[in-house]
Protein backbone atom coordinates (compact mmCIF):
# COMPACT_ATOMS: atom_id res chain seq x y z
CA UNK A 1 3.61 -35.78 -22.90
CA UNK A 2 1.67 -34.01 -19.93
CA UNK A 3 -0.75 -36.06 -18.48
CA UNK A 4 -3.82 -34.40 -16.72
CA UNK A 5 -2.59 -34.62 -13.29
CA UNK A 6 1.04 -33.48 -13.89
CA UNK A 7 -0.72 -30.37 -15.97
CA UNK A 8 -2.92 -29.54 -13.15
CA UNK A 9 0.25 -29.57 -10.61
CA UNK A 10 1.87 -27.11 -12.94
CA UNK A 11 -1.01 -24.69 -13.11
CA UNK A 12 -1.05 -24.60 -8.98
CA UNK A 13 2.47 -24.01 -8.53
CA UNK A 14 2.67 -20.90 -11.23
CA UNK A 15 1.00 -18.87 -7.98
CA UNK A 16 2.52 -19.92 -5.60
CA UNK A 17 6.12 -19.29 -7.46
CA UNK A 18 5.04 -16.18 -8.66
CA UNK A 19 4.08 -14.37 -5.65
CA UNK A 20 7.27 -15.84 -3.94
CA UNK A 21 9.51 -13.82 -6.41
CA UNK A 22 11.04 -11.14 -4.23
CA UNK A 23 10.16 -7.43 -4.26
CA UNK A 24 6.47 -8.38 -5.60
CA UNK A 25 4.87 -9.11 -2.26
CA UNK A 26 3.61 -6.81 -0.48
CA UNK A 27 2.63 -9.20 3.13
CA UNK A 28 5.20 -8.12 5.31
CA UNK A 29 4.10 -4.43 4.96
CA UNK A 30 1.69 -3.09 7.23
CA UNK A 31 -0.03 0.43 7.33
CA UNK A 32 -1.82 1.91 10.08
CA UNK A 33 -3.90 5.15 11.10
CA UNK A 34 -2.42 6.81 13.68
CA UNK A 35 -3.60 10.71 13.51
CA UNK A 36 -6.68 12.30 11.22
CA UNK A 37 -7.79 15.97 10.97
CA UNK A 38 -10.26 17.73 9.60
CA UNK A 39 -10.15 21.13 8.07
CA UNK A 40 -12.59 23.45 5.90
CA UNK A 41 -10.73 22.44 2.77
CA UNK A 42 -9.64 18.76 3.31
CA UNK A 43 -8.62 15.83 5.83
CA UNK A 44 -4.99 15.56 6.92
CA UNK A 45 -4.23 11.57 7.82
CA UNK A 46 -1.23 10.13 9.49
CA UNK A 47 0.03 6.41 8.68
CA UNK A 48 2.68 4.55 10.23
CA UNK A 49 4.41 2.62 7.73
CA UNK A 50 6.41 -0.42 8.72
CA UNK A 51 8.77 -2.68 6.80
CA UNK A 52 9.03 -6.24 7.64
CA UNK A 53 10.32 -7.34 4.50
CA UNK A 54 14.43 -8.08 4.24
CA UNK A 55 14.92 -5.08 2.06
CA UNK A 56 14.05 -1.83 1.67
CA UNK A 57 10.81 -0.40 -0.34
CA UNK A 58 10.06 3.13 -1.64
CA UNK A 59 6.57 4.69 -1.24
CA UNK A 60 6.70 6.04 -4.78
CA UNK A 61 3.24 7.91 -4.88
CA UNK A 62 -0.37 7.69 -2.99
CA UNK A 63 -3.75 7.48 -5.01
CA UNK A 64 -7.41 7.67 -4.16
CA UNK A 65 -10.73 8.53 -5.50
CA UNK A 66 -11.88 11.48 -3.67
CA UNK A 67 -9.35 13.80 -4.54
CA UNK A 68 -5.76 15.04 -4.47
CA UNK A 69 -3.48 14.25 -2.28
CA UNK A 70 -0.35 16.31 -1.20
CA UNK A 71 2.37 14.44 0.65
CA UNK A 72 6.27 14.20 0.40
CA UNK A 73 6.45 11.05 -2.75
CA UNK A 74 9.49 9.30 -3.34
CA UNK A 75 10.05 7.99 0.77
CA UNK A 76 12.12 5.15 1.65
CA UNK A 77 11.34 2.77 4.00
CA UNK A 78 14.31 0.63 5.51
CA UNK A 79 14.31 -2.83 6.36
CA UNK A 80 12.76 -4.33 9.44
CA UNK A 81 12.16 0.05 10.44
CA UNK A 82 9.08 1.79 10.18
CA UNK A 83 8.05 5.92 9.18
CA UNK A 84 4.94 7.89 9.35
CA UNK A 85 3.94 9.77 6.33
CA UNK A 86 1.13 12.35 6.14
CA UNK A 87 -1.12 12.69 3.70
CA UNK A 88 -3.77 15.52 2.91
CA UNK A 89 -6.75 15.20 0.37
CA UNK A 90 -7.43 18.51 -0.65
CA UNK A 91 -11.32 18.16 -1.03
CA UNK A 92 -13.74 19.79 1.18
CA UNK A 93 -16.08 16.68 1.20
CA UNK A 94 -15.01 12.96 1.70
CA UNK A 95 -17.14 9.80 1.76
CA UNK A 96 -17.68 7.97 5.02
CA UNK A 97 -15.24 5.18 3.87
CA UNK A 98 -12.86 5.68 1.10
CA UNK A 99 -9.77 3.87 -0.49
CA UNK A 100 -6.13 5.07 -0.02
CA UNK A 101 -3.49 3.12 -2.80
CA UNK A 102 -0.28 3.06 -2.00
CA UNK A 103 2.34 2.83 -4.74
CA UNK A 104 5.62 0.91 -3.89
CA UNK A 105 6.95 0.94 -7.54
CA UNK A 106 8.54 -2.76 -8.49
CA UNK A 107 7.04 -3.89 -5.47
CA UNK A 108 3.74 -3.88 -6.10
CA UNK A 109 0.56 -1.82 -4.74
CA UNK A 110 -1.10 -1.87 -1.54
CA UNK A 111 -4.79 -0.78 -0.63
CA UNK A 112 -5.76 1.01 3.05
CA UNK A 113 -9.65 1.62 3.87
CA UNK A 114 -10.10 4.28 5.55
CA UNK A 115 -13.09 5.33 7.61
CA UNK A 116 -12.77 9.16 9.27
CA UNK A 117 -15.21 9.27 12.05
């Protein structure tokens, strides 16, 4: 029979084993700006991917709420490596901050704010 402390010591560990299962976390991926343009149809940004995880991941698509976006989906990124990937939302206006969702498939989803200035 549980007591009440052994049930609350099971209810903290389910986090902490789930987000150690491997190719759901997402902490040893970073993304960073690194070029942004502006044209009369759209906004053309640059991110610099990198990897620090101890396998691979695959940028499987790229969502966010202003508009399209056209980029090259289906990218691997290597262990321990890093790419840069650009991405252009084809709408002529765009909000002064905005969320960019990356997609890594099985291993989960990652969020980038970004502000064009």
């Amino acid at each position: 029979m549980f007591t009440r402390r052994r049930l609350l010591a099971a209810i903290a560990l389910v986090p902490a084993v789930a987000s150690a299962h491997d190719g759901h976390d997402l902490s040893k991926i970073e993304a960073a700006v690194v070029a942004k343009e502006s044209f009369s149809g759209g906004l053309d940004i640059t991110l610099r991917i990198t990897n620090g995880r101890d396998t691979a991941v695959r940028l499987e698509a790229a969502y966010s709420e202003i508009g399209d976006i056209l980029w090259p989906d289906g990218q691997e990124i290597a262990s321990q490596d890093n790419r840069e990937f650009s991405f252009q939302f084809d709408t002529p206006d765009w909000p002064g901050i905005f969320a960019l969702i990356l997609d890594f498939g099985e291993a989960g989803q990652g969020l980038v704010t970004i502000i064009p200035t």
